[in-house]
N, C-alpha and C. Protein backbone atom coordinates (compact mmCIF):
# COMPACT_ATOMS: atom_id res chain seq x y z
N UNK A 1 7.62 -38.88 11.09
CA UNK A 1 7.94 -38.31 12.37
C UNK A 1 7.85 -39.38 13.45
N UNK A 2 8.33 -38.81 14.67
CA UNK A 2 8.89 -40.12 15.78
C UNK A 2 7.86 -39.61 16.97
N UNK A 3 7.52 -40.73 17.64
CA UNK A 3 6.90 -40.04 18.86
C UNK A 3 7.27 -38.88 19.61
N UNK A 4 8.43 -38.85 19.31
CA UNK A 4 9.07 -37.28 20.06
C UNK A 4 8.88 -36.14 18.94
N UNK A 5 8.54 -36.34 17.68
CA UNK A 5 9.31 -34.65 17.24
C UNK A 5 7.31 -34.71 16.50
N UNK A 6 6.73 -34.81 17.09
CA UNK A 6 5.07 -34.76 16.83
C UNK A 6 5.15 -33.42 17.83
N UNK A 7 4.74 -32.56 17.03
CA UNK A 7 3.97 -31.33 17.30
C UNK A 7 2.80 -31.69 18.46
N UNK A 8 2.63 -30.61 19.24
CA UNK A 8 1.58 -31.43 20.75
C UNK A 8 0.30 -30.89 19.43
N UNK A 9 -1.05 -31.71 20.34
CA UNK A 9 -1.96 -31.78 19.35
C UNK A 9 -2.72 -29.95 19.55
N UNK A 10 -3.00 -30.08 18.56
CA UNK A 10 -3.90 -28.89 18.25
C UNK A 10 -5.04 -29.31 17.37
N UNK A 11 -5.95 -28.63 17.96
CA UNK A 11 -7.58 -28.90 17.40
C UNK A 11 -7.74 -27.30 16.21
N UNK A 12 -6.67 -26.37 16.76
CA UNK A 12 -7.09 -25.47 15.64
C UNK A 12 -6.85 -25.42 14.67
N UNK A 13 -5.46 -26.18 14.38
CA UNK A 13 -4.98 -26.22 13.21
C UNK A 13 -4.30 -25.43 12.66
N UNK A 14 -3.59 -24.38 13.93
CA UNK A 14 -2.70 -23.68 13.84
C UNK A 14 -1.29 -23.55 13.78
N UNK A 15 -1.25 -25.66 14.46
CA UNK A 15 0.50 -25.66 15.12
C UNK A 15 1.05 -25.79 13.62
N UNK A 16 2.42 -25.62 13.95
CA UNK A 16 3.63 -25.83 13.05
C UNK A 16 4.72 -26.02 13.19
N UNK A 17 5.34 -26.77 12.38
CA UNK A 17 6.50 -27.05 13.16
C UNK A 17 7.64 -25.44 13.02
N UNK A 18 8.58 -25.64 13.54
CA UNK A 18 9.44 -24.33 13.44
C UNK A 18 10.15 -23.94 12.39
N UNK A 19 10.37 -22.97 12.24
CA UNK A 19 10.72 -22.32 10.89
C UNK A 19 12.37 -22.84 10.65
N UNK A 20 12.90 -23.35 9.60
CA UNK A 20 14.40 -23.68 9.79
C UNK A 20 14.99 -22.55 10.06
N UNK A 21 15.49 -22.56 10.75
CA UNK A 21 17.27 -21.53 11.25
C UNK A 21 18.17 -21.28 10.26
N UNK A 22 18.71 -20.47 9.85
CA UNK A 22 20.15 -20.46 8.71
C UNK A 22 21.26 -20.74 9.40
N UNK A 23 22.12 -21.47 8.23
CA UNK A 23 23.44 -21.24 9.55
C UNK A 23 24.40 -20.15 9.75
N UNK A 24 25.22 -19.84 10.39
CA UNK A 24 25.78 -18.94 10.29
C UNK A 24 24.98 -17.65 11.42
N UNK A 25 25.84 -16.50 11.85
CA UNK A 25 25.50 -15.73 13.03
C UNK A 25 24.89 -14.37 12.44
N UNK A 26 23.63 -14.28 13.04
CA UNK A 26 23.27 -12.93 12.69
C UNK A 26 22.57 -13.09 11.34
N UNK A 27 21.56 -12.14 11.31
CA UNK A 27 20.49 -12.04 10.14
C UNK A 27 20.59 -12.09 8.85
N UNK A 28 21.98 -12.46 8.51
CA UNK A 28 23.08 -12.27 7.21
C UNK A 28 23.62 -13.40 6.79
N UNK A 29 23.83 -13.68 5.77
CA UNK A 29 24.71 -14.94 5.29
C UNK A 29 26.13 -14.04 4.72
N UNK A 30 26.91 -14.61 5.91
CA UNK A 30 28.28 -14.06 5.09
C UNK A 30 29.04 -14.67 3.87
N UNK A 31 28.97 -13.85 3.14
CA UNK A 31 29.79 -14.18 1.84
C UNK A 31 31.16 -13.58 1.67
N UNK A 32 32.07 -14.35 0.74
CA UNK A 32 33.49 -14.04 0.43
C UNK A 32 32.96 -12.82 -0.36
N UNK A 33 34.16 -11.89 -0.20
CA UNK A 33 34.14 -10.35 -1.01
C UNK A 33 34.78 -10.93 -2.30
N UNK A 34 33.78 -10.14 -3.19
CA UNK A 34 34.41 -10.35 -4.43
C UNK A 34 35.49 -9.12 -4.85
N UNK A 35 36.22 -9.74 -6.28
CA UNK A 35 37.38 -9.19 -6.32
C UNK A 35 37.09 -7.84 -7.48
N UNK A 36 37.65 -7.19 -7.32
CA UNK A 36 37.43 -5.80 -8.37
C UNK A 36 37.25 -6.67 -9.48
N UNK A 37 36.21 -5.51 -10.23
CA UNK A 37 36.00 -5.73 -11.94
C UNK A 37 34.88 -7.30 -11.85
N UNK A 38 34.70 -7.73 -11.15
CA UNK A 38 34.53 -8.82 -11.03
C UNK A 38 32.54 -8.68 -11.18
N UNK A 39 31.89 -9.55 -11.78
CA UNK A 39 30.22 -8.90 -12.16
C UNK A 39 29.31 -9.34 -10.83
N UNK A 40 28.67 -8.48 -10.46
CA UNK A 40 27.96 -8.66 -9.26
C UNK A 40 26.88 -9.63 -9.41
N UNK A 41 26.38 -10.29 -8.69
CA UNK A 41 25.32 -10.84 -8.91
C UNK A 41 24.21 -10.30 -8.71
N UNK A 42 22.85 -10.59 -9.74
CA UNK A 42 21.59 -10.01 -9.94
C UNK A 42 21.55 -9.62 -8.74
N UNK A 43 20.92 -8.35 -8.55
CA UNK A 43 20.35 -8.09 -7.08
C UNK A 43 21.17 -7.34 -6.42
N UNK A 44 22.41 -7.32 -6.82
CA UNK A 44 23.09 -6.64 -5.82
C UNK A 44 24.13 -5.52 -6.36
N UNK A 45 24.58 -4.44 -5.58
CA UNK A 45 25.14 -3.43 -5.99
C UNK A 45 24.11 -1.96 -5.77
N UNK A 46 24.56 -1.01 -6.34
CA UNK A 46 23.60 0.31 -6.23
C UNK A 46 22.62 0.25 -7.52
N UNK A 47 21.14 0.90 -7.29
CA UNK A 47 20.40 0.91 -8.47
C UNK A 47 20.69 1.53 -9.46
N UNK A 48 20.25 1.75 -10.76
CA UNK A 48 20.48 2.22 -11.84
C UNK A 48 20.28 3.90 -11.89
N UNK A 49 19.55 3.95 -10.96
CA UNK A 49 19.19 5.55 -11.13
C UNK A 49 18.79 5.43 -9.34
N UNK A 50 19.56 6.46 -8.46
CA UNK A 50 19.26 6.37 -7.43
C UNK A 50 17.58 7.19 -6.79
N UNK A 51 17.44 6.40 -5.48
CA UNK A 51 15.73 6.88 -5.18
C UNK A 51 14.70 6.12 -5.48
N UNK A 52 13.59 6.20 -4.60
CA UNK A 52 12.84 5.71 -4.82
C UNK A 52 12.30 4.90 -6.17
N UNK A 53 11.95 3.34 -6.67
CA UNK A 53 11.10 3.48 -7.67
C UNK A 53 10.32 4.64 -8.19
N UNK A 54 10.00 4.38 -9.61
CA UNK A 54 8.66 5.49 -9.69
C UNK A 54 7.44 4.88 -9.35
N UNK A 55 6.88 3.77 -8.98
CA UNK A 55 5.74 3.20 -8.81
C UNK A 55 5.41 3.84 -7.03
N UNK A 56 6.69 4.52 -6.39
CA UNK A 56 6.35 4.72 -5.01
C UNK A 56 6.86 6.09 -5.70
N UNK A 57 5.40 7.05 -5.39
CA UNK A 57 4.98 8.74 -5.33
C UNK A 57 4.82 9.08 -4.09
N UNK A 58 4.91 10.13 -3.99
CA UNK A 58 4.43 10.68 -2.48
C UNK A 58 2.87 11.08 -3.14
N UNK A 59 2.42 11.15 -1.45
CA UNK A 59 0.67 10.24 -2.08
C UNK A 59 0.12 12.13 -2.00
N UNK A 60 -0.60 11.79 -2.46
CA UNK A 60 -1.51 13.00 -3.32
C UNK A 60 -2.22 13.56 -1.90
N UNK A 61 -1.93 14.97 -2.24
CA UNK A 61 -2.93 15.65 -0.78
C UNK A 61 -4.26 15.57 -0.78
N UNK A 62 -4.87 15.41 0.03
CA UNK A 62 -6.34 15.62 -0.14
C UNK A 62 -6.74 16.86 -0.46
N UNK A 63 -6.43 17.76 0.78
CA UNK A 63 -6.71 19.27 0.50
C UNK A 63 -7.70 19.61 -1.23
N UNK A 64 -7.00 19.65 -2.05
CA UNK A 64 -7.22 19.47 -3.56
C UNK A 64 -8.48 18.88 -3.79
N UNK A 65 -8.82 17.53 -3.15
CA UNK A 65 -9.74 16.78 -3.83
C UNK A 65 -10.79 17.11 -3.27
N UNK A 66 -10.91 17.66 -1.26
CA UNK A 66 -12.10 18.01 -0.60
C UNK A 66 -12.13 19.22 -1.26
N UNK A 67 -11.73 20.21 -1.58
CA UNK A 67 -11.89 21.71 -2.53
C UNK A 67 -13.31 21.36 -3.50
N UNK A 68 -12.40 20.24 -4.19
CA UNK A 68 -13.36 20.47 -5.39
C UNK A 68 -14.51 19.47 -5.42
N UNK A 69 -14.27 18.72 -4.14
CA UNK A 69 -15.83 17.99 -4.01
C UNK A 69 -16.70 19.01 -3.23
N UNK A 70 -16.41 19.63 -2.44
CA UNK A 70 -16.91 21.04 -2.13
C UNK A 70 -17.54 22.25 -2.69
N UNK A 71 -16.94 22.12 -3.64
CA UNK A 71 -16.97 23.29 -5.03
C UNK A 71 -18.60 22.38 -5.79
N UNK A 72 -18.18 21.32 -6.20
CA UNK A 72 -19.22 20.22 -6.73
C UNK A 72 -20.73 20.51 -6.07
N UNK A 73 -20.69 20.01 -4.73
CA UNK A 73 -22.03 20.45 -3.64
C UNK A 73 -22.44 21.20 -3.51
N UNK A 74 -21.79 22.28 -3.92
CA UNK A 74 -22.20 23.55 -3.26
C UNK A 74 -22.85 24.55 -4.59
N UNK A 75 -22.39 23.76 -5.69
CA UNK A 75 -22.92 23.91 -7.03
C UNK A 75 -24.42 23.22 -7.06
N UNK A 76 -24.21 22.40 -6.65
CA UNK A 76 -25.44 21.72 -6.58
C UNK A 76 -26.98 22.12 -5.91
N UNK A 77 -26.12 22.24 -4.95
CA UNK A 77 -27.17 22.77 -3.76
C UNK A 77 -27.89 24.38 -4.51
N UNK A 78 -26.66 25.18 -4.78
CA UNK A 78 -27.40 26.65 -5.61
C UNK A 78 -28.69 26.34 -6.85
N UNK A 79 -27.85 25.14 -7.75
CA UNK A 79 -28.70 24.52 -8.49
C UNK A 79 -29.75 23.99 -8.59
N UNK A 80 -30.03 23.33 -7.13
CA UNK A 80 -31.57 23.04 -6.93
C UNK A 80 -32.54 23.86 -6.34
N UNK A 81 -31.48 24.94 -5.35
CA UNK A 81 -32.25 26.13 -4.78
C UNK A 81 -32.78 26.92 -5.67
N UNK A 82 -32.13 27.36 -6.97
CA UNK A 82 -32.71 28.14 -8.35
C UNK A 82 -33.95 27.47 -8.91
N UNK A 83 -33.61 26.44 -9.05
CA UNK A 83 -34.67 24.92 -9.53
C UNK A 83 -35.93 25.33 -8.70
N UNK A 84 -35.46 24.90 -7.47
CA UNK A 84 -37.18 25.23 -6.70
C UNK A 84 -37.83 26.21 -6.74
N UNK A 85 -37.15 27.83 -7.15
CA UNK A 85 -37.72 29.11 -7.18
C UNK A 85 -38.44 29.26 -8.54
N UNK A 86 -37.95 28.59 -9.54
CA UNK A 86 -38.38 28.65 -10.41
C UNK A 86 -39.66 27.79 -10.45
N UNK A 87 -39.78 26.83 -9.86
CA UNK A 87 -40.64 25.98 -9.98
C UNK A 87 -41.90 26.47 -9.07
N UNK A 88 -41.84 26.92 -7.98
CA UNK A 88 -42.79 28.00 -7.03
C UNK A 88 -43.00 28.96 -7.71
N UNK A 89 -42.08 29.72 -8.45
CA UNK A 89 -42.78 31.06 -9.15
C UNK A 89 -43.84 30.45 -10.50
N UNK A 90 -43.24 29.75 -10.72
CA UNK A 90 -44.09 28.97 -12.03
C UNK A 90 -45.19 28.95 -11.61
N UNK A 91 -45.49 27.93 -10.40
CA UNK A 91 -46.84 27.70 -10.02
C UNK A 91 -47.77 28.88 -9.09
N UNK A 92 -46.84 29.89 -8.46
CA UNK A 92 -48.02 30.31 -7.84
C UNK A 92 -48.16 31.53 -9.12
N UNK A 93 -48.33 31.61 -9.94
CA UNK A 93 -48.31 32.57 -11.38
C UNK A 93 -49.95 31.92 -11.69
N UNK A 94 -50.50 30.86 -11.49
CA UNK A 94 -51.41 30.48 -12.18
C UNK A 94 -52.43 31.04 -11.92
């Protein structure tokens, strides 16, 4: 690099130089249309089966999962409340 195209200094170690530009106008590289019958290149054309991948689900409700962690606690809680009655009746019996 030349005294001119030196990045100004940075102590953070953040600078960079600028990202190259493509040529050509607009976010696109224009290409010649290909001719009927003609094989597309990897990547391009419509997918094999239209829609989403299957690796992208629509995401799972909660609703469902607070239910039954709910259901879980509340089992629990009866469970130790029985637990302790039993354990008080036990002892004051003596």
């Amino acid at each position: 690099m030349t005294e001119q195209e030196q990045p100004p200094s940075d102590t953070t170690g953040w600078s960079q130089p600028p990202a190259p530009q493509p040529s050509g106008s607009g976010p696109f590289v224009d290409r010649p249309p290909v001719g009927p019958g003609a094989p597309l290149p990897p990547g391009a054309g419509s997918p094999i089966q239209p829609g989403p991948p299957m690796s992208v689900q629509t995401p799972i409700r909660d609703t469902g999962i607070n239910l039954a962690a709910l259901a879980v606690w509340v089992g629990v809680a009866i469970l130790a409340i029985v637990l302790v009655a039993i354990v008080l009746n036990a002892l004051s019996n003596r």
